[in-house]
C-alpha atoms as a PDB file:
ATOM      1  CA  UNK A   1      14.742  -6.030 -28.751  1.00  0.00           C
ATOM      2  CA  UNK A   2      11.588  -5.308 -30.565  1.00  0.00           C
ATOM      3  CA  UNK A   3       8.936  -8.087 -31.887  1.00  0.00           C
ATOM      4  CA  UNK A   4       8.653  -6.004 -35.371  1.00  0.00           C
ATOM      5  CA  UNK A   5       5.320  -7.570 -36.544  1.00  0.00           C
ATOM      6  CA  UNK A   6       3.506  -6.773 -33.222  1.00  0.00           C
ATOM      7  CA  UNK A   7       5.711  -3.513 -31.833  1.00  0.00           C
ATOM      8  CA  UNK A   8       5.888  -5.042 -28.618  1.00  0.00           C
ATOM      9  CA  UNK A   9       9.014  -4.748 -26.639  1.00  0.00           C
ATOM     10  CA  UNK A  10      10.362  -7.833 -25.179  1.00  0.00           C
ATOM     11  CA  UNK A  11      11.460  -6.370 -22.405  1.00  0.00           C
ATOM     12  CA  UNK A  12      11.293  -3.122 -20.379  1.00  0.00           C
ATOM     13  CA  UNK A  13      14.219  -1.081 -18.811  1.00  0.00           C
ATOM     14  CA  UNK A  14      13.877   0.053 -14.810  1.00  0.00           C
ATOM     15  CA  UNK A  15      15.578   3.242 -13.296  1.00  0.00           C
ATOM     16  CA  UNK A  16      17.437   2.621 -10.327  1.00  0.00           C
ATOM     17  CA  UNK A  17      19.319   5.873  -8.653  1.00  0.00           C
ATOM     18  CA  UNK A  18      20.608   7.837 -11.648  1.00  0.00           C
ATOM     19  CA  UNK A  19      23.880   8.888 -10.675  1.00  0.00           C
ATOM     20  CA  UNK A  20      24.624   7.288  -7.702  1.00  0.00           C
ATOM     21  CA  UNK A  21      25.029   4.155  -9.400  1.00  0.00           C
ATOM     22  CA  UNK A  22      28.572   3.676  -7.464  1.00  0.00           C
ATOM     23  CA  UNK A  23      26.966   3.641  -4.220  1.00  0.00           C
ATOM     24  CA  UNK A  24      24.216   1.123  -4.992  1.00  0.00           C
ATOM     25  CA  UNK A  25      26.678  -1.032  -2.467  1.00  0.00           C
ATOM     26  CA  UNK A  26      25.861   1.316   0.773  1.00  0.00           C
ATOM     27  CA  UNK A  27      21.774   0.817  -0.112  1.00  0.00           C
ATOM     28  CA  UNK A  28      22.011  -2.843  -0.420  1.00  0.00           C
ATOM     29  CA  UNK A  29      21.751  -3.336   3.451  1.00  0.00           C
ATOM     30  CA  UNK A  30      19.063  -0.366   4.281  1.00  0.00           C
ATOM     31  CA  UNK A  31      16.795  -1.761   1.303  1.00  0.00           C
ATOM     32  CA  UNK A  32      17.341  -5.527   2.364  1.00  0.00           C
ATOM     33  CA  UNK A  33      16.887  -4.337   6.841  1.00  0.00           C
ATOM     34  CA  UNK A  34      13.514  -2.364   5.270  1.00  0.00           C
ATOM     35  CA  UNK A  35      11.991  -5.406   2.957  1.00  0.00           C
ATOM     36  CA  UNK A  36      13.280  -7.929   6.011  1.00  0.00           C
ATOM     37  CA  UNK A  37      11.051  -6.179   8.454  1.00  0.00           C
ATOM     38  CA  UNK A  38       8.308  -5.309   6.336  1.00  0.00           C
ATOM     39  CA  UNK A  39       7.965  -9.182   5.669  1.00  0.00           C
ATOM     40  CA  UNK A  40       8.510 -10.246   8.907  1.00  0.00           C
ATOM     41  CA  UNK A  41       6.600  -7.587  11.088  1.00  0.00           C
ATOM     42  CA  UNK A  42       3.260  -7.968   8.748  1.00  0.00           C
ATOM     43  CA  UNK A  43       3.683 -11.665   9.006  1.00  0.00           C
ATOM     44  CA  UNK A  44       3.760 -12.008  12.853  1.00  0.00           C
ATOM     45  CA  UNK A  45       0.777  -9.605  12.854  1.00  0.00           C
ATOM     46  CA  UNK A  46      -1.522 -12.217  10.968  1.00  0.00           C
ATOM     47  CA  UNK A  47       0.061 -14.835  12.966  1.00  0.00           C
ATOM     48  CA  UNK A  48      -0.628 -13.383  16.461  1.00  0.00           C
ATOM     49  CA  UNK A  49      -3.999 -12.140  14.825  1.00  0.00           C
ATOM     50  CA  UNK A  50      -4.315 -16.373  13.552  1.00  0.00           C
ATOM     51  CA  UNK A  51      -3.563 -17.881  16.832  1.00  0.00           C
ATOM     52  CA  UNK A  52      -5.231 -15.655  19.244  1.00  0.00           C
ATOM     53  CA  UNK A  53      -9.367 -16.020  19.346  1.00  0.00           C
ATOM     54  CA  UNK A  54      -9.178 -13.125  21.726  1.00  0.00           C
ATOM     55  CA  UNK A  55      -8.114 -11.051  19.032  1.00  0.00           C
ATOM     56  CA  UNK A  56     -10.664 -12.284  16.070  1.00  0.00           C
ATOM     57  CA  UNK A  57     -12.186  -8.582  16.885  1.00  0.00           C
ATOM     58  CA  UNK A  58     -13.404  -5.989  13.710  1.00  0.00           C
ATOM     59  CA  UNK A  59     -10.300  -3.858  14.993  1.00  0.00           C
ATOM     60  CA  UNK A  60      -8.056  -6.751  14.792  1.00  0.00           C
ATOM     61  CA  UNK A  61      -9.490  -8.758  11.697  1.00  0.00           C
ATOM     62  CA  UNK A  62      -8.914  -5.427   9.627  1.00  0.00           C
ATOM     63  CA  UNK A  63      -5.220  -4.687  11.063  1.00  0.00           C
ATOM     64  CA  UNK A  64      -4.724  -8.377   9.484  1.00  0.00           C
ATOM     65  CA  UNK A  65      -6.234  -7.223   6.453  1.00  0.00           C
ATOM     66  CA  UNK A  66      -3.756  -4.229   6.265  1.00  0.00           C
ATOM     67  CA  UNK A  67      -0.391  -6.426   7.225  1.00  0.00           C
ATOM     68  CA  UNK A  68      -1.889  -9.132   4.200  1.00  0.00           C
ATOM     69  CA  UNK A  69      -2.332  -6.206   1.881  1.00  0.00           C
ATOM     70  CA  UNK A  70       0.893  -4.737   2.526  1.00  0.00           C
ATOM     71  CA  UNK A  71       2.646  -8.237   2.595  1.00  0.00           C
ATOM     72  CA  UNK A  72       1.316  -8.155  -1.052  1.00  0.00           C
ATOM     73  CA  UNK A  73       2.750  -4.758  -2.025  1.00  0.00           C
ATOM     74  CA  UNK A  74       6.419  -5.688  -0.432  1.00  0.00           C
ATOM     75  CA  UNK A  75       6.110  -8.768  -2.297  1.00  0.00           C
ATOM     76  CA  UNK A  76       5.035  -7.168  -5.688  1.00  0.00           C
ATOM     77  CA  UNK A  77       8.304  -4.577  -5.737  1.00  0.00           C
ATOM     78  CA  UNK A  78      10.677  -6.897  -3.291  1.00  0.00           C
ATOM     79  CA  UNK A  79      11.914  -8.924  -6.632  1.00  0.00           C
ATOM     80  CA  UNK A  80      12.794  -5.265  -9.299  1.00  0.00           C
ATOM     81  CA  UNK A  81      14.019  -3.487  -6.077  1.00  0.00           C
ATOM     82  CA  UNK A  82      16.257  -5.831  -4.406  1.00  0.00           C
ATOM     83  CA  UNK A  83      17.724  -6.815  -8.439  1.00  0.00           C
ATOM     84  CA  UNK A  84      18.773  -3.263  -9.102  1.00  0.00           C
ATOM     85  CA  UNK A  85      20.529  -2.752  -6.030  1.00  0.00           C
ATOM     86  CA  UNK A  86      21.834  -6.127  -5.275  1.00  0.00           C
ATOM     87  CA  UNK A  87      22.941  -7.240  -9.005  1.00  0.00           C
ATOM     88  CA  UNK A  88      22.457  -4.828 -11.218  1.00  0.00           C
ATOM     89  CA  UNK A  89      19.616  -6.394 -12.933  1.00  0.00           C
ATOM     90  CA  UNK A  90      16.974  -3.621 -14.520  1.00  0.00           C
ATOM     91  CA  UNK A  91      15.403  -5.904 -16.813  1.00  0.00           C
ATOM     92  CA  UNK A  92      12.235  -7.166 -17.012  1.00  0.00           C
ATOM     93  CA  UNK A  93      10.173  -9.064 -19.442  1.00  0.00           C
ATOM     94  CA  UNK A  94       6.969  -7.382 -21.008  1.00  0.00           C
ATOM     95  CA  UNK A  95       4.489  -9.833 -19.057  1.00  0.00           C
ATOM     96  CA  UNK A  96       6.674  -9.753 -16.074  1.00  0.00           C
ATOM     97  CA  UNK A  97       5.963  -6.247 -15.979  1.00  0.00           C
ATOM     98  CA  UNK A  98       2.120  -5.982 -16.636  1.00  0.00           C
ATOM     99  CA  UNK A  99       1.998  -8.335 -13.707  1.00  0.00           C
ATOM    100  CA  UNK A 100       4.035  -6.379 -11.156  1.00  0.00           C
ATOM    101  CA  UNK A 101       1.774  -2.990 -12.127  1.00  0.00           C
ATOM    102  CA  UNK A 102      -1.256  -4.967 -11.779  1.00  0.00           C
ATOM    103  CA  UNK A 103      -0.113  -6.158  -8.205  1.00  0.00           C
ATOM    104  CA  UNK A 104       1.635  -3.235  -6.749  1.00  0.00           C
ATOM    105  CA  UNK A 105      -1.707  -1.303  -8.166  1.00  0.00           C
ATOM    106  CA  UNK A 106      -4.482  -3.969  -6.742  1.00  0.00           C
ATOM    107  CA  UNK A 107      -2.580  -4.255  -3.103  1.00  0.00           C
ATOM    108  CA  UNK A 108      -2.292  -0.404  -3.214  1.00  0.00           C
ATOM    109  CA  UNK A 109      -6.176   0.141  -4.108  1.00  0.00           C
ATOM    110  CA  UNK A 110      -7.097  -2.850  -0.825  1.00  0.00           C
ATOM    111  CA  UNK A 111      -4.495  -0.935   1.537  1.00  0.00           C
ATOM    112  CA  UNK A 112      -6.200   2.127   1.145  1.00  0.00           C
ATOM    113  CA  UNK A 113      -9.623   0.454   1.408  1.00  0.00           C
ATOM    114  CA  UNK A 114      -8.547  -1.248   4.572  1.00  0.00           C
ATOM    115  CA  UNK A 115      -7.819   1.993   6.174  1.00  0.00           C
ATOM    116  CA  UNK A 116     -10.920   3.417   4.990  1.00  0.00           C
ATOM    117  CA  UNK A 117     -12.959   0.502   6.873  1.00  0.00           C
ATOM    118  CA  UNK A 118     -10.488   0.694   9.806  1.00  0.00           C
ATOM    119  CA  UNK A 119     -11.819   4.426  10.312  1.00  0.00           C
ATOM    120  CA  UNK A 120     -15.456   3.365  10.073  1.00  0.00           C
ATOM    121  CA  UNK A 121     -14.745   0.659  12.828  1.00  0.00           C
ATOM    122  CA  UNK A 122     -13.439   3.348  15.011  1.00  0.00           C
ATOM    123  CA  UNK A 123     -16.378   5.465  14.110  1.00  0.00           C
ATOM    124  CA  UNK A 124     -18.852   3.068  15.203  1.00  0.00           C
ATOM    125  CA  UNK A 125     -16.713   1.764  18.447  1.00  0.00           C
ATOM    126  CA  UNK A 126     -16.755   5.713  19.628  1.00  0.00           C
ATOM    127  CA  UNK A 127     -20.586   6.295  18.415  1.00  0.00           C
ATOM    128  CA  UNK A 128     -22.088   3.177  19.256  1.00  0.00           C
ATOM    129  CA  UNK A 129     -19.933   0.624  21.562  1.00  0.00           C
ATOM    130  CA  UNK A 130     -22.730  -0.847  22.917  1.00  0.00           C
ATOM    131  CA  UNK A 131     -24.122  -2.525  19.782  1.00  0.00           C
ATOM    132  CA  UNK A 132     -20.183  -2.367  18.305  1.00  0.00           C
ATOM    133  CA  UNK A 133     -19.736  -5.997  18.309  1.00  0.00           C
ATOM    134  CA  UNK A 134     -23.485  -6.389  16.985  1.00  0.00           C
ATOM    135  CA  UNK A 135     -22.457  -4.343  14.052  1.00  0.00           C
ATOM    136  CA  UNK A 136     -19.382  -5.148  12.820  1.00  0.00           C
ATOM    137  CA  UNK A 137     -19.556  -9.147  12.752  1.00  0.00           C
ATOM    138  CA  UNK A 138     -17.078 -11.615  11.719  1.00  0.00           C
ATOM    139  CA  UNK A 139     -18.904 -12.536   8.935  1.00  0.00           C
ATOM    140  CA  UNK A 140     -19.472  -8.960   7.459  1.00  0.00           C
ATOM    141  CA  UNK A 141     -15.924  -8.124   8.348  1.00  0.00           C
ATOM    142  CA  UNK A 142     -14.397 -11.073   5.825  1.00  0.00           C
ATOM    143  CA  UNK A 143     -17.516 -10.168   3.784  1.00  0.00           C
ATOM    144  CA  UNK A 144     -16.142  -6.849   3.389  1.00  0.00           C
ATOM    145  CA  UNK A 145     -12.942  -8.150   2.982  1.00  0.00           C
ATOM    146  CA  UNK A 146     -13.608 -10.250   0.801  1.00  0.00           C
ATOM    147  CA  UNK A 147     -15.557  -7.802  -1.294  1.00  0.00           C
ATOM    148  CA  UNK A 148     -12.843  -5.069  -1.364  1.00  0.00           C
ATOM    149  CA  UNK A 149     -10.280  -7.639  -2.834  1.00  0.00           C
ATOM    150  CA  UNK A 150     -12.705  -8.664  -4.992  1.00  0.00           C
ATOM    151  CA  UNK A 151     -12.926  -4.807  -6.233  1.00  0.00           C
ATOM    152  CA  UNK A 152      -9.150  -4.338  -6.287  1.00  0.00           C
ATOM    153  CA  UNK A 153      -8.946  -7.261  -8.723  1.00  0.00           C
ATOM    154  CA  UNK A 154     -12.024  -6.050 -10.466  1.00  0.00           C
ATOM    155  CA  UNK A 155     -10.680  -2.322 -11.023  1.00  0.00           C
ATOM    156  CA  UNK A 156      -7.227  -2.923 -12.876  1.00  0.00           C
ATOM    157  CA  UNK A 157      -8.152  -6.454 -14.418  1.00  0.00           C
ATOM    158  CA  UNK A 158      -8.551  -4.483 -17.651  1.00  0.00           C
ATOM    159  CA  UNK A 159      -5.509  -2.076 -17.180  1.00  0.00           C
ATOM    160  CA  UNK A 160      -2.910  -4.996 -18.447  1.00  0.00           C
ATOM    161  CA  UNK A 161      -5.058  -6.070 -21.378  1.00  0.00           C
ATOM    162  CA  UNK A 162      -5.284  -2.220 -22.720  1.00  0.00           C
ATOM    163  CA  UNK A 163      -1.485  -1.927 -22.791  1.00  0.00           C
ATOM    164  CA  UNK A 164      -0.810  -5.349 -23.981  1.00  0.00           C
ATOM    165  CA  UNK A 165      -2.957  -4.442 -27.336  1.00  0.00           C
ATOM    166  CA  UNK A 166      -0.538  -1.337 -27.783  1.00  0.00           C
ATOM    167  CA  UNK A 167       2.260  -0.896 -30.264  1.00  0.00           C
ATOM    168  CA  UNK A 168       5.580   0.194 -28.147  1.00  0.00           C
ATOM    169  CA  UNK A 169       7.462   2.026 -30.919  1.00  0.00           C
ATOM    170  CA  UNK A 170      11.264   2.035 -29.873  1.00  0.00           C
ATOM    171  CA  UNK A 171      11.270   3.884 -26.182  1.00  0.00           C
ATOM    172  CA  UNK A 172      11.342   0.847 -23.310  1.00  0.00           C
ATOM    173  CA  UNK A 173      13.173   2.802 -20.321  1.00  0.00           C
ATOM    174  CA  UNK A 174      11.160   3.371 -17.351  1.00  0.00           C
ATOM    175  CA  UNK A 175      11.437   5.754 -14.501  1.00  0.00           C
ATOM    176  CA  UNK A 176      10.837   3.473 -11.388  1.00  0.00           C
ATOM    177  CA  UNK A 177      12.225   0.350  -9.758  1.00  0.00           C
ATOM    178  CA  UNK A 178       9.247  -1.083 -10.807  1.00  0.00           C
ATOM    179  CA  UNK A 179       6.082  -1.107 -13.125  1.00  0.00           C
ATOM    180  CA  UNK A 180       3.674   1.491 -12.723  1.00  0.00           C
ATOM    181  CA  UNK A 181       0.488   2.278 -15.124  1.00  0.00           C
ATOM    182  CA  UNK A 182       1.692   5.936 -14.689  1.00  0.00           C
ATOM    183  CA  UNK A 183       4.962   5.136 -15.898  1.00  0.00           C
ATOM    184  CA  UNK A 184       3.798   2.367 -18.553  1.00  0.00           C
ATOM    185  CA  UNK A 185       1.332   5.096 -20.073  1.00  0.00           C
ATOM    186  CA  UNK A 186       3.888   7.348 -21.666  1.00  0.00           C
ATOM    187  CA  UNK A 187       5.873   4.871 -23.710  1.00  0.00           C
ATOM    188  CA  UNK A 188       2.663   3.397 -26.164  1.00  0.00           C
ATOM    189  CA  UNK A 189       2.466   5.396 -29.648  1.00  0.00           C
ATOM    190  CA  UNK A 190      -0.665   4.226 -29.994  1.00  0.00           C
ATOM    191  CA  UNK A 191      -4.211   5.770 -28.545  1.00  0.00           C
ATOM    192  CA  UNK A 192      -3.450   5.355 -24.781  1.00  0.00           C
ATOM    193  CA  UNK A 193      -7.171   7.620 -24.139  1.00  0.00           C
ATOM    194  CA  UNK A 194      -9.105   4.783 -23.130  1.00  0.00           C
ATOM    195  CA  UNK A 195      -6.270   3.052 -20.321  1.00  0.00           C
ATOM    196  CA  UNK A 196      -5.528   6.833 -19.409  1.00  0.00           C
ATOM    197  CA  UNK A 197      -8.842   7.463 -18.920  1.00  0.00           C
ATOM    198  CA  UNK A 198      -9.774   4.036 -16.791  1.00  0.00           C
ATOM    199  CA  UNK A 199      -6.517   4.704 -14.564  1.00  0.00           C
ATOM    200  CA  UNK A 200      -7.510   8.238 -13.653  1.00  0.00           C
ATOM    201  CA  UNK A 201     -11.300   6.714 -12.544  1.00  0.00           C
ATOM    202  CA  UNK A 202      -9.621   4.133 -10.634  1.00  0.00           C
ATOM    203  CA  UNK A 203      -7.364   6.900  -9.249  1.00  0.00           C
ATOM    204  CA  UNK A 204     -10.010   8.857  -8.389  1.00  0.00           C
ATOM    205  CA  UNK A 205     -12.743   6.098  -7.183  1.00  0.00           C
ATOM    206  CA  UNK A 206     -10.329   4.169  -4.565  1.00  0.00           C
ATOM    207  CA  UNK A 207      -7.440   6.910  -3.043  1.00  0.00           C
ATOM    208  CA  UNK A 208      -9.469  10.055  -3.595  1.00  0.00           C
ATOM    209  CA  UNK A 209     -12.715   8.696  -2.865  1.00  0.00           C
ATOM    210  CA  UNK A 210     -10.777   6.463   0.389  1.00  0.00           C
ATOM    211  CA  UNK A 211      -9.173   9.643   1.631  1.00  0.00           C
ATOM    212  CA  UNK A 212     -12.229  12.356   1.666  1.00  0.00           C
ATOM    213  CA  UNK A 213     -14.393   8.921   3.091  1.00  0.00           C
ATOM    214  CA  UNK A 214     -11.280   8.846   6.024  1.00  0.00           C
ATOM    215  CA  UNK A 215     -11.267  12.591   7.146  1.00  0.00           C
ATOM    216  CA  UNK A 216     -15.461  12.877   7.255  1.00  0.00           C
ATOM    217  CA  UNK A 217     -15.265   9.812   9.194  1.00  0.00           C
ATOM    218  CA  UNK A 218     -12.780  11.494  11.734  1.00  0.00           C
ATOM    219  CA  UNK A 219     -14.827  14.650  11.516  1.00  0.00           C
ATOM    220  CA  UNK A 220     -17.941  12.738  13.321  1.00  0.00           C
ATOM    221  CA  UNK A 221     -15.497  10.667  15.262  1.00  0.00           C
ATOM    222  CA  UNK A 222     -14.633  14.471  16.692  1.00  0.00           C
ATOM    223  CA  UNK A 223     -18.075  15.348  16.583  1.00  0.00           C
ATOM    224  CA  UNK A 224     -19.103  12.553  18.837  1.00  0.00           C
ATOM    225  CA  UNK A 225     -15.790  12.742  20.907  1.00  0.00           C
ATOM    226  CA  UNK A 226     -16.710  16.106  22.116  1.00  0.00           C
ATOM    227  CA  UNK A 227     -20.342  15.112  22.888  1.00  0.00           C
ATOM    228  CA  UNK A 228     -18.544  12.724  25.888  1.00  0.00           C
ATOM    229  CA  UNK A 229     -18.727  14.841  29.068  1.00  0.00           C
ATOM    230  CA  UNK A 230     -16.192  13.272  30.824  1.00  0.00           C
ATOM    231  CA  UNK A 231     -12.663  14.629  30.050  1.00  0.00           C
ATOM    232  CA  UNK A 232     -11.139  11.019  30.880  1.00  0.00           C
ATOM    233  CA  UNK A 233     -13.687   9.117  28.629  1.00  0.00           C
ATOM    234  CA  UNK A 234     -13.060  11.637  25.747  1.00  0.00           C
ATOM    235  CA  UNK A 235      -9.014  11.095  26.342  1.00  0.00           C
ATOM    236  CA  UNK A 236      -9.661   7.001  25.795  1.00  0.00           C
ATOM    237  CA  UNK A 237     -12.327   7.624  22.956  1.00  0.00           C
ATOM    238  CA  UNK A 238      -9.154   9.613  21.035  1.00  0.00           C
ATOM    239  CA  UNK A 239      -5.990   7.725  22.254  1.00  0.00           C
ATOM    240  CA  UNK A 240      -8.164   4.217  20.974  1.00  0.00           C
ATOM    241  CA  UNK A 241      -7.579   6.549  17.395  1.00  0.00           C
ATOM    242  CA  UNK A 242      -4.619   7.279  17.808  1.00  0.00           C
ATOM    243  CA  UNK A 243      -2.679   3.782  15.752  1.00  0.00           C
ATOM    244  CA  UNK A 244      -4.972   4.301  12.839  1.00  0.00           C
ATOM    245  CA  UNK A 245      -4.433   8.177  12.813  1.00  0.00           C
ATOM    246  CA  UNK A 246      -0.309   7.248  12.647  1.00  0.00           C
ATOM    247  CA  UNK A 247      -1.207   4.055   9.035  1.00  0.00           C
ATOM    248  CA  UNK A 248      -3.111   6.924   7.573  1.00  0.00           C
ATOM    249  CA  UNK A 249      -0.480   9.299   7.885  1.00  0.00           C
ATOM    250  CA  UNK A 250       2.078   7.049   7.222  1.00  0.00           C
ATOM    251  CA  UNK A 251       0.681   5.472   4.162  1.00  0.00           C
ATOM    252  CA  UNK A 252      -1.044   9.012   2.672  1.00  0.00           C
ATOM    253  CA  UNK A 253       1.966  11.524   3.056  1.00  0.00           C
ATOM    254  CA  UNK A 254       4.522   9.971   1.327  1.00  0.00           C
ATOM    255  CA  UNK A 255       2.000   9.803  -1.471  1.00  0.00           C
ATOM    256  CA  UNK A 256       1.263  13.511  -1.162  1.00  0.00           C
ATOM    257  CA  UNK A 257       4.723  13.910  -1.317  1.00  0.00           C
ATOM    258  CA  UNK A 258       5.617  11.983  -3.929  1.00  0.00           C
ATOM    259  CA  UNK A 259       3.049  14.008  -5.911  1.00  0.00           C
ATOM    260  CA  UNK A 260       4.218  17.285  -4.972  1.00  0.00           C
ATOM    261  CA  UNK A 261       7.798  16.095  -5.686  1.00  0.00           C
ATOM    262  CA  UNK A 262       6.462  15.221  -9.608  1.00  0.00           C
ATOM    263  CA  UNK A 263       4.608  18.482 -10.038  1.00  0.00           C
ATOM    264  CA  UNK A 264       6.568  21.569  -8.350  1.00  0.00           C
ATOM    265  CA  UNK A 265       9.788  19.987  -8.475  1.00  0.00           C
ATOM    266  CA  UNK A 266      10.536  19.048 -11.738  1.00  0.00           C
ATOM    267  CA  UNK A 267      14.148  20.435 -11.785  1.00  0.00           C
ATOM    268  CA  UNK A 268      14.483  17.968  -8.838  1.00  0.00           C
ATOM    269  CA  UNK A 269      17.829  15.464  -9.284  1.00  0.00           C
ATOM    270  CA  UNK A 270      15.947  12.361 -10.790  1.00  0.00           C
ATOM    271  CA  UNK A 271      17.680  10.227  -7.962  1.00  0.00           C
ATOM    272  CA  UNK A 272      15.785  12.154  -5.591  1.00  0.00           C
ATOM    273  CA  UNK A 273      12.088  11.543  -6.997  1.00  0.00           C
ATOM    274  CA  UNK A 274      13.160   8.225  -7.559  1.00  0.00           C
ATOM    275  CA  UNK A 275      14.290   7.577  -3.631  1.00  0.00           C
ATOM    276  CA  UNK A 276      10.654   9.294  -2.385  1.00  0.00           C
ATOM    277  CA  UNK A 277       9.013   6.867  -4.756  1.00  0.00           C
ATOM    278  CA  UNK A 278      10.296   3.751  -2.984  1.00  0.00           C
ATOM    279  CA  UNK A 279       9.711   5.207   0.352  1.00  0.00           C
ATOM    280  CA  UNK A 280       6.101   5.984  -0.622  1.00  0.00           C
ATOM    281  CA  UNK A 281       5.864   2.172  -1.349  1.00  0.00           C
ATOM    282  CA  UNK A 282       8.195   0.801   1.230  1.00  0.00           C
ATOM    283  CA  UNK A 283       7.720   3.018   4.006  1.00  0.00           C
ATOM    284  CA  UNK A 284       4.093   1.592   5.384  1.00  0.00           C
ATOM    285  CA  UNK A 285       4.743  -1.764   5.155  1.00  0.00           C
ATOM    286  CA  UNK A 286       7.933  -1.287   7.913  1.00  0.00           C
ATOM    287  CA  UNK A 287       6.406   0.900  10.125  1.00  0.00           C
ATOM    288  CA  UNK A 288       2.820   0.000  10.711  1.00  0.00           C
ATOM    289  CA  UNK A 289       3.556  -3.398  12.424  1.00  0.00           C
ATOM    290  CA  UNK A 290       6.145  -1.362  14.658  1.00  0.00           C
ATOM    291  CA  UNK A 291       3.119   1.298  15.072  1.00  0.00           C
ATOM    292  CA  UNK A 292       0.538  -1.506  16.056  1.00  0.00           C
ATOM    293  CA  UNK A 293       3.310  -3.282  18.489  1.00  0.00           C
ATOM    294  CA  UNK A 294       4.147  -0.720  20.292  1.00  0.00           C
ATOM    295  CA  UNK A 295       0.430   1.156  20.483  1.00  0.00           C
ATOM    296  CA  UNK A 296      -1.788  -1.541  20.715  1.00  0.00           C
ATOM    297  CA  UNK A 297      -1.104  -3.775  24.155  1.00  0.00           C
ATOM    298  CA  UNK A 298      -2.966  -6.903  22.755  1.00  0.00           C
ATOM    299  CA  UNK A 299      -0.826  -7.297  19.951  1.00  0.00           C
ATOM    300  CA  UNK A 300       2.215  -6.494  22.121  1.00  0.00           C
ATOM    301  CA  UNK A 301       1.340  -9.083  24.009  1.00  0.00           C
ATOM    302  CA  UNK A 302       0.672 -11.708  21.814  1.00  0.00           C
ATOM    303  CA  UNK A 303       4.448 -11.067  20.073  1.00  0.00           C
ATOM    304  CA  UNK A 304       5.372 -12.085  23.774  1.00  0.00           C
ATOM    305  CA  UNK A 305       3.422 -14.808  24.072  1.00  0.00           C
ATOM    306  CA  UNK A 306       4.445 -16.245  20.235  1.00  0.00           C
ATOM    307  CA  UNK A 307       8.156 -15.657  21.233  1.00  0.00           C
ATOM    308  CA  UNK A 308       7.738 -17.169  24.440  1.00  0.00           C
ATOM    309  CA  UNK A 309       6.257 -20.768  22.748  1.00  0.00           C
ATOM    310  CA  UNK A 310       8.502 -20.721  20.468  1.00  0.00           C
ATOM    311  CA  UNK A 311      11.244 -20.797  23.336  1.00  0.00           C
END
């Protein structure tokens, strides 16, 4: 199993549902129904988003931002998650796995980045529409883009090269259906300060940072909001909110949860932490597209349209 001159395992060991092993048959078809429409739903967004000019808006160019960066995360855990469930398979090889933490990480870090920016374009719609478009320009919105992949990449480039360089003394089990730093962390016997220390910046820079960025941007978004005098104007400054409010919820409470799961529930059945940690990652990716259908009358009508031409 072991390379004995190096200490590096060959290959790691992922967790499924302990003890409910017998009924991985009755999750094949909810896991396969969630990754089908998390695929499918982000990819007609950037389609629609592609094909209509209409829509190559800051509101819209950043939902297409979001659907890519989630397309990424589905795409990082689709191949562990569907191999547990569907054949059994929990192995994966060393590299394999450095690759899959440093993609489910860098589309995680851009998700949350893209929401942050997606509150700062509501922010300056509500404060400033007049000068909205003047602002927020095609070519600083794939700028930014551009820029906050760039960081993503940036941020946990040296994450994989840190572990690689550590000697893995016997224990090669994880506890996910997938590779996480948190999870990779704990199985070195070597100094794991320095990668400890870099994932708990990153943490701290990109979801903390994001998240305190989000709710002082709704705070002015309020703030401004109830500076509009007329009741109806304040109702359509809020309900233009109101699909962003439901991503950030969506994508930041399972997190929470997860996290509150790990640290006052510890006596918690394994199989139970383990089932919130694949809805924290699976959960966004499905329902934002439904979210933006069903909220956001452009892009419901552009799913029209595409299913219409393709009639």
């Amino acid at each position: 199993m072991f390379n004995r001159s190096q200490l590096t395992p060959e290959y790691f060991l992922l967790t499924g549902l302990p003890g409910l092993e017998g009924l991985y048959p009755w999750f094949i078809f909810p896991f396969c129904s969630t990754y089908v429409v998390a695929l499918v739903g982000n990819s007609l967004i950037l389609t629609v988003i592609q094909k209509n000019t209409s829509l190559h808006q800051p509101m819209y160019l950043f939902l297409a931002m979001l659907a890519f960066a989630e397309l990424g995360v589905s795409v990082s855990t689709l191949p562990t998650v569907l191999g547990i469930f569907l054949f059994g398979a929990s192995e994966i090889y060393f590299e394999a796995c450095l690759l899959q933490m440093f993609s489910i990480h860098s589309f995680s870090i851009m998700e949350s980045g893209v929401l942050l920016l997606m509150s700062v374009d509501r922010f300056v719609a509500i404060y400033n529409p007049l000068r909205y478009t003047a602002i927020l320009t095609p070519s600083r919105i794939v700028g930014t883009g551009v820029a906050l992949g760039l960081k993503s990449v940036v941020l946990m480039f040296p994450l994989p090269f840190l572990l690689k360089r550590l000697p893995f003394c016997g224990h090669n089990v994880l506890s996910h259906s997938y590779c996480l730093h948190s999870d990779l962390i704990q199985l070195p016997c070597g100094n794991t300060r320095p990668s400890s220390i870099l994932g708990l910046c990153i943490v701290t820079s990109t979801f903390g940072l994001d998240s305190l960025l989000i709710v002082i941007s709704y705070v002015l978004i309020l703030h401004t909001v109830l500076g509009i005098t007329s009741g109806e104007g304040r109702r359509k400054a809020l309900n233009t909110c109101v699909s962003h409010i439901c991503a950030v919820l969506v994508y930041y409470v399972p997190m929470i949860s997860v996290a509150l799961v790990h640290r006052f529930m510890k006596h918690a059945a394994p199989a139970v932490r383990l089932f919130l940690a694949n809805v924290y990652l699976l959960v966004p990716p499905v329902l934002n597209p439904i979210i933006y259908s069903i909220k956001t009358k452009q892009i419901r009508q552009g799913l029209i349209q595409l299913f219409l031409q393709r009639k």
